[in-house]
Structures are given as structure tokens and as C-alpha cells.
C-alpha atoms as a PDB file:
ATOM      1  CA  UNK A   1     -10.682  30.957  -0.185  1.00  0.00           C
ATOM      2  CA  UNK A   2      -8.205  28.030   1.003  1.00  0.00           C
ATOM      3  CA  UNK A   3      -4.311  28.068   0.467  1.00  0.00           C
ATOM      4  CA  UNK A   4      -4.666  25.134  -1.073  1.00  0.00           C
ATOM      5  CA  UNK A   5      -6.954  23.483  -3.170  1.00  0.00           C
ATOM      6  CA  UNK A   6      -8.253  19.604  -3.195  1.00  0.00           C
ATOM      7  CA  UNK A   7      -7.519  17.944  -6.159  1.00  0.00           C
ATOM      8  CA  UNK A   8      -8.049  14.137  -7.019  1.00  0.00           C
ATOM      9  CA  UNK A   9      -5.766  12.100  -5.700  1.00  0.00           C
ATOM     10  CA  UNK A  10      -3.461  10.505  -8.374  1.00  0.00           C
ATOM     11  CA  UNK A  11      -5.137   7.057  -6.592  1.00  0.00           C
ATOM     12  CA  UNK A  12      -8.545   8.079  -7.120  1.00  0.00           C
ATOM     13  CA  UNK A  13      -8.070   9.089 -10.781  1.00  0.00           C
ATOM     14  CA  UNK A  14      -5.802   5.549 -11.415  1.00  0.00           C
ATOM     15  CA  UNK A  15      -8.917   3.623  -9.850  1.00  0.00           C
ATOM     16  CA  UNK A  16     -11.309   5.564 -11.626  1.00  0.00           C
ATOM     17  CA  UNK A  17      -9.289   4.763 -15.282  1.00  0.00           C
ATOM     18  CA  UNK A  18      -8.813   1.057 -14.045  1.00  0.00           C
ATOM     19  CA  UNK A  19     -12.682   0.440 -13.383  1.00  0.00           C
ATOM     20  CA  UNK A  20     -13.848   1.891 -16.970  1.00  0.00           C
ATOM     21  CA  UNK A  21     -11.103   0.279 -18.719  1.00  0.00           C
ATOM     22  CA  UNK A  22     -10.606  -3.047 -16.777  1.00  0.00           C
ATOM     23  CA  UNK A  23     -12.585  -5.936 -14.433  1.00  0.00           C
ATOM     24  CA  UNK A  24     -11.495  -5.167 -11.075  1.00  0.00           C
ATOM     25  CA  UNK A  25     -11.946  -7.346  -8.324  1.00  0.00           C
ATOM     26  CA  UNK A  26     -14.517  -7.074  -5.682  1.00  0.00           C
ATOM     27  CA  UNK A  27     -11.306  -5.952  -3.372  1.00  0.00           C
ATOM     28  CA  UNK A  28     -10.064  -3.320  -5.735  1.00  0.00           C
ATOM     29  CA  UNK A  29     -13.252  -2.468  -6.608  1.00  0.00           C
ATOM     30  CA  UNK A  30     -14.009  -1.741  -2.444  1.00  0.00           C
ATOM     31  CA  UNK A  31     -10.867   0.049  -2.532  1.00  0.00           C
ATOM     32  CA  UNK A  32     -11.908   2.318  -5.675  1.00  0.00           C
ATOM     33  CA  UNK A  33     -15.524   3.243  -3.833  1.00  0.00           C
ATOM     34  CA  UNK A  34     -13.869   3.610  -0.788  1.00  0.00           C
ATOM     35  CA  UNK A  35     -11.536   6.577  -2.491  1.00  0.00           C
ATOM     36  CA  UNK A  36     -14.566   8.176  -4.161  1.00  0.00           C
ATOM     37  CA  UNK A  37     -16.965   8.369  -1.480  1.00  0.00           C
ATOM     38  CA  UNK A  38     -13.857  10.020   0.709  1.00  0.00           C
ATOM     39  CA  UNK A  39     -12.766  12.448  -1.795  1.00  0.00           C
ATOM     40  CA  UNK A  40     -16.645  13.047  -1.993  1.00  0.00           C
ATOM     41  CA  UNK A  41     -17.352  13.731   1.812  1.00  0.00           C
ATOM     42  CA  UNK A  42     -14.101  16.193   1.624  1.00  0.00           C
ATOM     43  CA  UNK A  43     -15.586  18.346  -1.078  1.00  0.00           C
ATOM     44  CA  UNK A  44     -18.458  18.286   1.252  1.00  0.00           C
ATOM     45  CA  UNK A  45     -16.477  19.938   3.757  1.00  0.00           C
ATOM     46  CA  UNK A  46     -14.758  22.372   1.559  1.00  0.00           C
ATOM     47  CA  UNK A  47     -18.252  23.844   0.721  1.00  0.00           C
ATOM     48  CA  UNK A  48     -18.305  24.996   4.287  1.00  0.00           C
ATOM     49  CA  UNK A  49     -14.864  25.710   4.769  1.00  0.00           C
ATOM     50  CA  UNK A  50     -15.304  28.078   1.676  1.00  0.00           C
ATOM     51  CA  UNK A  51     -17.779  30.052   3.892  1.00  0.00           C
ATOM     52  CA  UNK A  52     -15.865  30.990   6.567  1.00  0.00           C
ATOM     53  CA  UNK A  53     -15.695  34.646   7.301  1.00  0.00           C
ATOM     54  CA  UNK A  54     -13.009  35.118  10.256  1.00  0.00           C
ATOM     55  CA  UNK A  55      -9.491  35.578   9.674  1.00  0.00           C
ATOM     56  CA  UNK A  56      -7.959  32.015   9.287  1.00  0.00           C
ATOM     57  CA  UNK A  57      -6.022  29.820   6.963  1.00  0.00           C
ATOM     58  CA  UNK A  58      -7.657  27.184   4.771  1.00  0.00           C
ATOM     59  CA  UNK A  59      -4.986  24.604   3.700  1.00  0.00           C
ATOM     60  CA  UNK A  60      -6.397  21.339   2.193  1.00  0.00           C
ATOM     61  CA  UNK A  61      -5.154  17.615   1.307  1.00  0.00           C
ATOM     62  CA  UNK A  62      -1.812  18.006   2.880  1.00  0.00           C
ATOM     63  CA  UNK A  63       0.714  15.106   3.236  1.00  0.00           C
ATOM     64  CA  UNK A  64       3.585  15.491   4.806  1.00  0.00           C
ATOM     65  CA  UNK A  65       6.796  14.025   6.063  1.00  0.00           C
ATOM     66  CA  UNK A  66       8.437  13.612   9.395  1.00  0.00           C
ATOM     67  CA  UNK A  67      11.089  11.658  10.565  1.00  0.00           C
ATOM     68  CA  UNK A  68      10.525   9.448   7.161  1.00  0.00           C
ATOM     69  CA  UNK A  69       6.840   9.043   8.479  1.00  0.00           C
ATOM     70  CA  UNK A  70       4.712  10.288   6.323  1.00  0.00           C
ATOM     71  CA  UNK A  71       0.707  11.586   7.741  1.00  0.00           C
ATOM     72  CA  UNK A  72      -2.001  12.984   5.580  1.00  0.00           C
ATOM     73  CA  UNK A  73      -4.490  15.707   7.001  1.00  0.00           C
ATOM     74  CA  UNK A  74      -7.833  16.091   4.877  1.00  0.00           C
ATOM     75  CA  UNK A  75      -7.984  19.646   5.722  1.00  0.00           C
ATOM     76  CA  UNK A  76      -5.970  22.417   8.456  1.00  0.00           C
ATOM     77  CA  UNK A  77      -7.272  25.260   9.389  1.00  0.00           C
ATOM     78  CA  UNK A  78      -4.472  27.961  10.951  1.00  0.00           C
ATOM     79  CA  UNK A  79      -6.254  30.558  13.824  1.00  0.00           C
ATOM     80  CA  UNK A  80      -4.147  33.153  15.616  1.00  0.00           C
ATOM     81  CA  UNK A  81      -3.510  31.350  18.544  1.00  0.00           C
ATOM     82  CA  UNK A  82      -3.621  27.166  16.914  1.00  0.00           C
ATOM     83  CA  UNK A  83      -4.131  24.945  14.460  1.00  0.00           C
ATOM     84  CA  UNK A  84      -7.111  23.296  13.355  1.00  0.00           C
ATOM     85  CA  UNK A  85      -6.732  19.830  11.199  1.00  0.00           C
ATOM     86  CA  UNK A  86     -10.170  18.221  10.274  1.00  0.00           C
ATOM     87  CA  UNK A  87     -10.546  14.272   9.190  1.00  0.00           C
ATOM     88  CA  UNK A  88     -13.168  14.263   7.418  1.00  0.00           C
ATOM     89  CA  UNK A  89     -15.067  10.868   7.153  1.00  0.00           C
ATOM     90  CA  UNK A  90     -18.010  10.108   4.750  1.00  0.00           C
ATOM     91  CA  UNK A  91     -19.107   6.925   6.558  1.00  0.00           C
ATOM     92  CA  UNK A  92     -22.807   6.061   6.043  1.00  0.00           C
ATOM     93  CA  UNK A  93     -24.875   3.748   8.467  1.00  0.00           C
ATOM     94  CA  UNK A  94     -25.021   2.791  11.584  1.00  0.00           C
ATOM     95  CA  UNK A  95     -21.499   2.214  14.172  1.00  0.00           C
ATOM     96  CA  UNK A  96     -21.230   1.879  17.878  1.00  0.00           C
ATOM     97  CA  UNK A  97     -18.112   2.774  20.000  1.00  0.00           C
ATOM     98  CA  UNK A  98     -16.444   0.547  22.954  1.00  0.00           C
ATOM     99  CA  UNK A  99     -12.881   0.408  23.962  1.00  0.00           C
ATOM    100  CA  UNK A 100     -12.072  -1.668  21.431  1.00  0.00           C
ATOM    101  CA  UNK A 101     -12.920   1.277  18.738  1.00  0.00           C
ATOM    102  CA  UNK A 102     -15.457   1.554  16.263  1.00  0.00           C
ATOM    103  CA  UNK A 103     -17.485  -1.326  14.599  1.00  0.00           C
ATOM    104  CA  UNK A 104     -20.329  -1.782  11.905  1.00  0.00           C
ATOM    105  CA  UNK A 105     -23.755  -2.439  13.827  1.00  0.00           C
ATOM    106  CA  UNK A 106     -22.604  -6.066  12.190  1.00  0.00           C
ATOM    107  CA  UNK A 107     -19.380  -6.556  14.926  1.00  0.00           C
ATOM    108  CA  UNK A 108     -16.994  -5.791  12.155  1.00  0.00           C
ATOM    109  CA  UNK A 109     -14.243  -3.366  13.263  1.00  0.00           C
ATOM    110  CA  UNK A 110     -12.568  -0.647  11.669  1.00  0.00           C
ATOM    111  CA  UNK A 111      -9.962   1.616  11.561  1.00  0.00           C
ATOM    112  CA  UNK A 112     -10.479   3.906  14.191  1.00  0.00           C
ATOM    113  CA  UNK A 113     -10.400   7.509  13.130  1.00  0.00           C
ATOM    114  CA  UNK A 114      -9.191   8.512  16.922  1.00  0.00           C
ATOM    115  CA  UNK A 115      -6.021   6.630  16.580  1.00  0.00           C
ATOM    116  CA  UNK A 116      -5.967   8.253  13.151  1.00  0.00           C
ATOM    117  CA  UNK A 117      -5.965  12.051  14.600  1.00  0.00           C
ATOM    118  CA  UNK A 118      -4.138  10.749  17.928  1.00  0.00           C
ATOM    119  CA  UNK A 119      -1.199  10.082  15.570  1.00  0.00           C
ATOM    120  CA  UNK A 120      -1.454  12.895  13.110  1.00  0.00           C
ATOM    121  CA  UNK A 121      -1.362  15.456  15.928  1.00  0.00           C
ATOM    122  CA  UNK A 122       1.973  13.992  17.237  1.00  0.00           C
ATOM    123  CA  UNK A 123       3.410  13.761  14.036  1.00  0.00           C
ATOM    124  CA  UNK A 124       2.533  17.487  13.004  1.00  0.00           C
ATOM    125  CA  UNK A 125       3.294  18.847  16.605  1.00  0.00           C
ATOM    126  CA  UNK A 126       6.832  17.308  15.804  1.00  0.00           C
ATOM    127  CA  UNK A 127       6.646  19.118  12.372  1.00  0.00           C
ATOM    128  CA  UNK A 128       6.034  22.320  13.893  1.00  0.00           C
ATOM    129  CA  UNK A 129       8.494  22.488  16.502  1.00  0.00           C
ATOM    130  CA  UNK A 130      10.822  21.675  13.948  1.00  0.00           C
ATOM    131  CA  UNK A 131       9.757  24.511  11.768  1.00  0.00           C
ATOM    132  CA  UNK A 132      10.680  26.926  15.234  1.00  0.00           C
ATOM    133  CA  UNK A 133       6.689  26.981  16.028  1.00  0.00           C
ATOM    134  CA  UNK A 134       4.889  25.993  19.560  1.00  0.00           C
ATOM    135  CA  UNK A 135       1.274  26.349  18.899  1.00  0.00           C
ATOM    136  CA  UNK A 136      -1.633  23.530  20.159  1.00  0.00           C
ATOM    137  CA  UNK A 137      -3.079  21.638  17.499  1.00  0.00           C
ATOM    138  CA  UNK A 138      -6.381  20.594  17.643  1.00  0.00           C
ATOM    139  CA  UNK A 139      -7.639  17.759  15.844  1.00  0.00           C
ATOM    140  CA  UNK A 140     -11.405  17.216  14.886  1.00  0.00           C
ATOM    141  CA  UNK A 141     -12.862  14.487  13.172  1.00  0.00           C
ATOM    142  CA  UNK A 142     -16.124  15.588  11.010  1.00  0.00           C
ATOM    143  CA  UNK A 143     -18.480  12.659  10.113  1.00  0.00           C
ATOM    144  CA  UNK A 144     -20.142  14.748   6.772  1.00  0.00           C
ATOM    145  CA  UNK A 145     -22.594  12.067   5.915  1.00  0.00           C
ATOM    146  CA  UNK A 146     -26.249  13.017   6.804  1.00  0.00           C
ATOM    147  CA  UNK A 147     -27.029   9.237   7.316  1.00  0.00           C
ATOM    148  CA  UNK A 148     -24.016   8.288   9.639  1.00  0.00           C
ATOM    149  CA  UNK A 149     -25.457   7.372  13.364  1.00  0.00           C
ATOM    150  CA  UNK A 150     -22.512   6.300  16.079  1.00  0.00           C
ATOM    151  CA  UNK A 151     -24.172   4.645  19.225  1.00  0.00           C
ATOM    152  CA  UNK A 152     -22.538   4.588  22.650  1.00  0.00           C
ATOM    153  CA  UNK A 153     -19.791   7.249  22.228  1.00  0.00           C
ATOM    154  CA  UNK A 154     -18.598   9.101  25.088  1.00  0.00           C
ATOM    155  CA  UNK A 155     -19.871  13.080  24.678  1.00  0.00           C
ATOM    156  CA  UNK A 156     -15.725  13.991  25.719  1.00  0.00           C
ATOM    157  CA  UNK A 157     -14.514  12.911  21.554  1.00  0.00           C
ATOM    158  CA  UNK A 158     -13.280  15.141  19.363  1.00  0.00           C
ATOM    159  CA  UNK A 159     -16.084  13.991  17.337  1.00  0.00           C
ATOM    160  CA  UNK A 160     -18.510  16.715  15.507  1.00  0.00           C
ATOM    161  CA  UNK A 161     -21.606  14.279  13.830  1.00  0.00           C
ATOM    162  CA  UNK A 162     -23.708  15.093  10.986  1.00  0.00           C
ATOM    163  CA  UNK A 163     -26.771  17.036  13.061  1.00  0.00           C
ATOM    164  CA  UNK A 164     -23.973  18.816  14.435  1.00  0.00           C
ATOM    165  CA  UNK A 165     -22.210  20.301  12.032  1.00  0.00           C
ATOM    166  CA  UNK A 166     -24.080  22.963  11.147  1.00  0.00           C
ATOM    167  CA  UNK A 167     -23.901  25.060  14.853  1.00  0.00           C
ATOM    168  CA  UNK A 168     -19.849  23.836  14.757  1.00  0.00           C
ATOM    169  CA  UNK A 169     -19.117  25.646  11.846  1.00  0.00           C
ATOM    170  CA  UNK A 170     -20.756  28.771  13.215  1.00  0.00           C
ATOM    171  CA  UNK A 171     -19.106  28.905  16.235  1.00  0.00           C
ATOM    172  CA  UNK A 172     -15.772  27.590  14.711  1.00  0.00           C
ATOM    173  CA  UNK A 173     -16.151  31.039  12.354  1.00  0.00           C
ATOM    174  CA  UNK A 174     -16.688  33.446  15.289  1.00  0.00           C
ATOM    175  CA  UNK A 175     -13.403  32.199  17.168  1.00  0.00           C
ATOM    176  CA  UNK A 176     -11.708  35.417  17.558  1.00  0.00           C
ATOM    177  CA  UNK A 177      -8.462  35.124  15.242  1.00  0.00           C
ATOM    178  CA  UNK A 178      -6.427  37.953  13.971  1.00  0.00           C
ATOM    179  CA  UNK A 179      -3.011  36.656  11.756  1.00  0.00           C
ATOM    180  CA  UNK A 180       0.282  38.076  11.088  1.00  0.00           C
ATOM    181  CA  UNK A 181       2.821  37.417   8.641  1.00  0.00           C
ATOM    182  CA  UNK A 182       4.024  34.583  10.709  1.00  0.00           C
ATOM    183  CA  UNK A 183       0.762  32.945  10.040  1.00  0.00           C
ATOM    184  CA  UNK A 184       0.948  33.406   6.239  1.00  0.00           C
ATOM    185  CA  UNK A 185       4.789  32.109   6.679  1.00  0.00           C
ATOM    186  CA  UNK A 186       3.617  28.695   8.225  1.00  0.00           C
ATOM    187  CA  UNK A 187       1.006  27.768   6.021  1.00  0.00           C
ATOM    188  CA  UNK A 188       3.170  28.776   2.816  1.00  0.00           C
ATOM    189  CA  UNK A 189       5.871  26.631   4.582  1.00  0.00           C
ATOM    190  CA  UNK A 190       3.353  23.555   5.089  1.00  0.00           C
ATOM    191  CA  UNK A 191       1.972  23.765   1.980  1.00  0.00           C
ATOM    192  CA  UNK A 192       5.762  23.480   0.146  1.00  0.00           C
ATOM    193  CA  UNK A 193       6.275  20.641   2.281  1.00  0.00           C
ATOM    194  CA  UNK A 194       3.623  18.920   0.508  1.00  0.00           C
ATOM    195  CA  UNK A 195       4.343  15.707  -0.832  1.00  0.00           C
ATOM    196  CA  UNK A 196       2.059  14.548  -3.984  1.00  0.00           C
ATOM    197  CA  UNK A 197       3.271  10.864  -3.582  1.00  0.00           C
ATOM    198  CA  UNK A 198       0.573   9.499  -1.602  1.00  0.00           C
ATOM    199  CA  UNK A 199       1.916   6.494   1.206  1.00  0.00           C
ATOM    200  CA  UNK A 200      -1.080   4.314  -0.333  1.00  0.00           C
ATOM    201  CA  UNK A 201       0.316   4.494  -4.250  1.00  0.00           C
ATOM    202  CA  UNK A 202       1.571   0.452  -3.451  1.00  0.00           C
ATOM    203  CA  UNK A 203      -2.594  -0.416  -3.009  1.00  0.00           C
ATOM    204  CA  UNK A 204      -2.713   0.270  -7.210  1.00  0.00           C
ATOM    205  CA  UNK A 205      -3.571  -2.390  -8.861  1.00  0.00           C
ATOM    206  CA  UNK A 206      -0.848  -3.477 -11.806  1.00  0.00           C
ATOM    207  CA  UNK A 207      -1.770  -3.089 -15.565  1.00  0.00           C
ATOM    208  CA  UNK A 208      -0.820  -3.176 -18.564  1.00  0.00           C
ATOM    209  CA  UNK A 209      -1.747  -0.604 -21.892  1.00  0.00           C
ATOM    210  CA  UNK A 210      -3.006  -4.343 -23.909  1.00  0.00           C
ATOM    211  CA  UNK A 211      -5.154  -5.191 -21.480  1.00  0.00           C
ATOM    212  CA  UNK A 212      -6.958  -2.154 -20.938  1.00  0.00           C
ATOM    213  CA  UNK A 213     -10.748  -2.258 -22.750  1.00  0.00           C
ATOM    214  CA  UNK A 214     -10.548   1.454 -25.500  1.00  0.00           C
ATOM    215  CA  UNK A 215     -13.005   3.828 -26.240  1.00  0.00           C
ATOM    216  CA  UNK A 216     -14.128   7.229 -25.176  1.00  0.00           C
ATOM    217  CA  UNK A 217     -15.323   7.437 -21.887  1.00  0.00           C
ATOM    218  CA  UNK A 218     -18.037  10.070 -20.900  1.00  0.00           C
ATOM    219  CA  UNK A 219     -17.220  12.871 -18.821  1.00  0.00           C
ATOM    220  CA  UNK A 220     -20.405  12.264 -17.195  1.00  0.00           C
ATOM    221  CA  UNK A 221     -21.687   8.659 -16.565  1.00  0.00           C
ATOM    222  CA  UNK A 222     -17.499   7.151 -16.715  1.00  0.00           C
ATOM    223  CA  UNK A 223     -18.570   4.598 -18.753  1.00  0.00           C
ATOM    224  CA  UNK A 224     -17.579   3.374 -22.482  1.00  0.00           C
ATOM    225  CA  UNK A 225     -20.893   4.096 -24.301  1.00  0.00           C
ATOM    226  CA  UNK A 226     -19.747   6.839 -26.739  1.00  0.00           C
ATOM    227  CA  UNK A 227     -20.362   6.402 -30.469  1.00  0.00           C
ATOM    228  CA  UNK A 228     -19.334   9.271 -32.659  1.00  0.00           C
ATOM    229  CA  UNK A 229     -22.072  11.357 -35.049  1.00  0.00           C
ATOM    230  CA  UNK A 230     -19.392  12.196 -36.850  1.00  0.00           C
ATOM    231  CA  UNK A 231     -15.819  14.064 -36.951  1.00  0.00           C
ATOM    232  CA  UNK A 232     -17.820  17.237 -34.776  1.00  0.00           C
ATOM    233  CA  UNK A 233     -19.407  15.465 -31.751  1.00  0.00           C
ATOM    234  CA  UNK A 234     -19.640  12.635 -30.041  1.00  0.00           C
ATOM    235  CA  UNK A 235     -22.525  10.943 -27.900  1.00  0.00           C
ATOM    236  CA  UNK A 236     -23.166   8.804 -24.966  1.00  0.00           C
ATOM    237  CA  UNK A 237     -25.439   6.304 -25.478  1.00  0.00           C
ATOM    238  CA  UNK A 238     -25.908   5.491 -22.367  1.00  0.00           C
ATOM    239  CA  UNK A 239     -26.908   9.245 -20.626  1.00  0.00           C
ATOM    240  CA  UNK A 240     -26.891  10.651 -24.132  1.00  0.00           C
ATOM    241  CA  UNK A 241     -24.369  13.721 -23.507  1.00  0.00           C
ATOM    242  CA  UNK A 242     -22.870  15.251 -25.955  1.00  0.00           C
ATOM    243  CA  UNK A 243     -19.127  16.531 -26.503  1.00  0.00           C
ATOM    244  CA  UNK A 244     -17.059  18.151 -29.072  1.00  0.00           C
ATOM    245  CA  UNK A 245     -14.410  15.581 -30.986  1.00  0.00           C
ATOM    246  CA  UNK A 246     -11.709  18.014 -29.700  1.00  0.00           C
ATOM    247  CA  UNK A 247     -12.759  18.245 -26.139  1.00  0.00           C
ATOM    248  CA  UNK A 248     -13.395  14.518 -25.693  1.00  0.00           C
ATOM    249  CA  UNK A 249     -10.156  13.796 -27.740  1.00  0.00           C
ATOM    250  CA  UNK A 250      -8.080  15.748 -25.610  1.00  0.00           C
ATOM    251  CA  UNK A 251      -9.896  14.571 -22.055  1.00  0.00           C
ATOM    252  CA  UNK A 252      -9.137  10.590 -23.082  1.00  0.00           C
ATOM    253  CA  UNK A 253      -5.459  11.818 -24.286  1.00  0.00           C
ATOM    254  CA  UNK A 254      -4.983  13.198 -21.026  1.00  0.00           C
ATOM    255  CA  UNK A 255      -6.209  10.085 -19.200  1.00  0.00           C
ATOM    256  CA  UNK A 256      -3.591   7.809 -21.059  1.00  0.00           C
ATOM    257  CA  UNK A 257      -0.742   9.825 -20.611  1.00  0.00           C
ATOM    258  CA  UNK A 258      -1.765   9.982 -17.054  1.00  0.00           C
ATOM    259  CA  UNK A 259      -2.365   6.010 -16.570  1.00  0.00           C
ATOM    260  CA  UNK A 260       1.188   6.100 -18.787  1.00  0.00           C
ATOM    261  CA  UNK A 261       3.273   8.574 -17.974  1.00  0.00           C
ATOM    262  CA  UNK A 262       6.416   7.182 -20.251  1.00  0.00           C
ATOM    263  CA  UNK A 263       3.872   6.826 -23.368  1.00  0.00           C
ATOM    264  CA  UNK A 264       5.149   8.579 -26.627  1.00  0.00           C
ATOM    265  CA  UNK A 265       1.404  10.151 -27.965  1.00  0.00           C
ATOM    266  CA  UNK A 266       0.778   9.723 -31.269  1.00  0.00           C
ATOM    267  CA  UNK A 267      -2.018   9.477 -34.138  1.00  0.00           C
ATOM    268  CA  UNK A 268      -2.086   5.982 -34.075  1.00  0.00           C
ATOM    269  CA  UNK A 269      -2.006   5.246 -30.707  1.00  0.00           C
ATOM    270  CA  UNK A 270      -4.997   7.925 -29.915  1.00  0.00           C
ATOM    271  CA  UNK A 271      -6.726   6.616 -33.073  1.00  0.00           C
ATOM    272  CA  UNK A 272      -6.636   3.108 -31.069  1.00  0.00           C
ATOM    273  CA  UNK A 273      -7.218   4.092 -27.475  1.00  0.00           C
ATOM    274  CA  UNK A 274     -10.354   6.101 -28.191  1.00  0.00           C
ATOM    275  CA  UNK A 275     -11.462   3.660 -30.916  1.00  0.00           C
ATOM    276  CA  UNK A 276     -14.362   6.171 -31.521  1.00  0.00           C
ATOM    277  CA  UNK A 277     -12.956   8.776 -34.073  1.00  0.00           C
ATOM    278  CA  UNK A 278     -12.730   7.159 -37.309  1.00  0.00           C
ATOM    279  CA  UNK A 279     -10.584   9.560 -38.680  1.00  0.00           C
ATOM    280  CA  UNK A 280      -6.923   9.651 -38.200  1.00  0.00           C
ATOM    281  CA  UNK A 281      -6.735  13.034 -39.997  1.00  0.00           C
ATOM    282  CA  UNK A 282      -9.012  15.086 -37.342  1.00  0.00           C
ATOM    283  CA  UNK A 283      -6.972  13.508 -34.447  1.00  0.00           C
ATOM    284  CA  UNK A 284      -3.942  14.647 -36.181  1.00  0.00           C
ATOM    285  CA  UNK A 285      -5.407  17.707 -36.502  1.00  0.00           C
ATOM    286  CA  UNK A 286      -6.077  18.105 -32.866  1.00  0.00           C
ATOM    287  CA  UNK A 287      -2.952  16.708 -31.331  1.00  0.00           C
ATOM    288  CA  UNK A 288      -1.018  19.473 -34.008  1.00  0.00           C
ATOM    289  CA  UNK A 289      -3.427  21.971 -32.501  1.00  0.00           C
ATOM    290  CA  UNK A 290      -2.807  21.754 -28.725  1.00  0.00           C
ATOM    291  CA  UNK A 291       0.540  19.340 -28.142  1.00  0.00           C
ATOM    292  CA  UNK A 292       3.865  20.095 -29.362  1.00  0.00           C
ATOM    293  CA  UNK A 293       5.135  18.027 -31.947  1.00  0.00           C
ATOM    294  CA  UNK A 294       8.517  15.947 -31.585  1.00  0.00           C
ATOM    295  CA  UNK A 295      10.768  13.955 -33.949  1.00  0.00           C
ATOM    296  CA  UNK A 296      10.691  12.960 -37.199  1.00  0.00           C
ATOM    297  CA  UNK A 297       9.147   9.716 -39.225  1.00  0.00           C
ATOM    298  CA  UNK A 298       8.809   7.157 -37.353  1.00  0.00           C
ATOM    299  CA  UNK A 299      10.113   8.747 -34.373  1.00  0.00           C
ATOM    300  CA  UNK A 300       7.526  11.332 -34.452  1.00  0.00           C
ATOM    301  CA  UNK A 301       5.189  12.118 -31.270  1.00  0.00           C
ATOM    302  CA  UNK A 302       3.984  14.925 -29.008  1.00  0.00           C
ATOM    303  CA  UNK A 303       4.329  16.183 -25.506  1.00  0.00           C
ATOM    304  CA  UNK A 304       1.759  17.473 -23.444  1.00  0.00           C
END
């Protein structure tokens, strides 16, 4: 069981929001399937991080700081005698490698993931021997995606591909590793380095609480189809799944305060951003039910 656990970015979640409740542009809207199908490949990984036997550290989604530089590592493994981090890359299709990098079978470049692990290697070695540690780090990048094919790569990368992975991860769990409590002492320090601020927080589009289309989005198909029965359930109408008032009232709640962290929540405003429940009186009745209640009159509102 890892350290520490991958959670949605607060990016991912923002962009997720922003393409219910908006019309992105073809640019953000790259950017928003870009974060998804990453965050997706990484869960990929954890699966088969989660079924490692030998005695090692799992610490995922760090980002940390150095020398006001700040480096993000999808997931770092600790062994007795170094450290593991993984980037983890859910590309799809077909690439080719020169000196130049990588590029799409089309000639268009990208960012190239060796420069990527090339600089997060320096940056935690410098971290570490800060910290009093000297242990090698060894950086691999994992392409997860079953339908990735890179042409003309040297076999000397620090590369593991898709038909690959499989024989990796069982040799990777019979390194012989045995910890101590210095171990356990670097990977709690790492992990309360952790900064949740991600670098990439300036990419966010801007909006505004107007602007922004209300309703009840699904917890399944993320769109806003959802009519309500009644004041017990309510219904997609799109993939027709069905969810308690309650539990979809206090999902979209959550969503707003997150997209609005300043927000005061209150009956009215819920009754308008979920535009669904017809009556006030239930949503009263479930924000008195799991929120504390603040103020008085027309000051009146509660905290999550």
C-alpha cells in the first residue's frame, strides 16, 4: 500500500468543472484531455505498484521544491539501497526518436520526457543531499498505454514500453530490498515536503460564477442531463443513473465551493447552481444536515 495516495489534481478537477459548466476553447479543451488521460495512465500504474510484494516505499504525486524550483514526480519508489521515481506517460500512437527528441509520426515535436527525468533527478539528488542522504536515484519513464509504439530509439533509455511492462514489474519486485527506520524517515520527510500548489495552476482558464451554465451534473457521464423525479432522486437523462437528492446535492455543493473557495453557501445559491431541486425546503434540509450553520438573517450561510 503506497505512502501516499494519488488524488486529482486541483487542475484536473478545475478543468473538469470548467468543461461541464462552460465552452472551452479547442486549446483549453487540449489542455483539459491532456490532464485526464495523464491522471488516467497514473492510476494505471498504481494498479501495479499496489502489487508489489518486496519491501519498498510507494510514494505517489509528489511535488516538491528546491532552490525555489519546483519538480513533480508521478510516482517514487524508495529500495534499501536507492530511489526509484517513475514518469508515467499515457501517450497513444505512433512516435519516433532522433537527437532532436521525440516527434508524432506527423514531424511534430514534443516535450521530451528524457529531459523531463534528466532534470527531475538533479533536482531531487539536490533535495536529498540536503536532507543529509547520498543514495542513486534512478529515474524510469513508463509508457502505460497498450497502443503507444516509439520507432528508432536507442535500446540504452531509461525507457520501459507497453509490451514491456509486465516482465519490469516482476523483476523490479524481486530486487532484494530490506528498509530501516531511516527509510520510513525519508519518505515521511518527502512526503511533508509536498507542495499541493501545482507550478501549472497559471494554465487555468479565468471564470466567473455568472457565466458558468447550472444544473446537476452526473457523477457518471459529467454532463448536465439530470432532471429530478422528485425531492428523493434524481436521473440522468442522458446514461439514465440514478442518485439520491442528498448525495447529488452535496457532490454539486462540493464542486462550487471548490471552483469558489471564498463563496458563502447558502439555500439560495444551491437552489440556483443545481437548478434541478425545486424545493428550497429539502436543500435547506440537507445543508442543516451535513454543514454547519453560520450567522444570522441575511448574513446566514454554512461552512463545509
Amino acid at each position: 500500500m503506497a505512502l501516499k495516495s494519488r488524488c486529482e489534481s486541483k487542475e484536473l478537477k478545475i478543468m473538469r468543472s470548467l468543461n461541464i459548466r462552460s465552452n472551452l476553447s479547442s486549446t483549453e479543451k487540449k489542455y483539459f484531455f491532456k490532464l485526464e488521460k495523464g491522471y488516467q495512465g497514473e492510476l494505471m500504474f498504481d494498479l501495479l505498484t499496489e502489487k508489489l510484494q518486496g519491501d519498498m516505499l510507494v510514494i505517489n504525486d509528489l511535488c516538491l521544491e528546491i532552490n525555489d524550483t519546483v519538480f513533480q514526480i508521478d510516482t517514487l519508489i524508495i529500495a534499501q539501497d536507492r530511489i526509484y521515481p517513475f514518469e508515467v506517460k499515457n501517450y497513444s500512437g505512433d512516435y519516433y526518436y532522433d537527437t532532436e527528441g521525440f516527434h508524432k509520426i506527423s514531424g511534430t515535436i514534443i516535450t521530451n520526457p528524457l529531459d523531463q527525468i534528466r532534470r527531475s533527478k538533479l533536482l531531487l539528488l539536490q533535495l536529498l543531499q540536503n536532507l543529509g542522504y547520498n543514495i542513486p536515484v534512478e529515474p524510469t519513464i513508463i509508457f502505460i498505454n497498450p497502443e503507444f509504439t516509439l520507432y528508432q530509439a536507442p535500446l540504452n533509455l531509461p525507457i520501459i514500453y507497453p509490451t514491456q511492462i509486465d516482465c519490469f514489474m516482476k523483476k523490479f519486485d524481486g530486487t532484494p530490498s530490506k528498509l530501516n527506520d531511516r527509510h520510513k524517515k525519508l519518505a515521511d520527510r518527502l512526503i511533508s515536503l509536498h507542495s499541493n500548489e501545482s507550478p501549472y495552476a497559471t494554465r487555468l482558464p479565468t471564470y466567473e460564477y455568472r457565466k458558468l451554465k447550472k444544473g446537476m451534473a452526473c457523477k457518471k457521464c459529467d454532463l448536465l442531463m439530470i432532471s429530478g423525479e422528485d425531492n428523493i432522486i434524481v436521473v440522468c437523462k442522458k446514461c439514465g443513473d440514478v442518485e439520491t437528492v442528498e448525495s447529488a446535492l452535496l457532490r454539486n455543493v462540493v464542486e462550487l465551493k471548490f471552483l469558489f473557495p471564498d463563496i458563502k453557501i447558502t439555500t439560495v445559491l444551491v437552489y440556483e447552481w443545481c437548478h434541478v431541486v425545486k424545493s428550497k425546503k429539502t436543500i435547506r434540509r440537507v445543508l442543516m444536515e451535513n454543514y454547519k450553520a453560520i450567522g444570522y438573517g441575511r448574513w446566514f450561510y454554512y461552512e463545509l
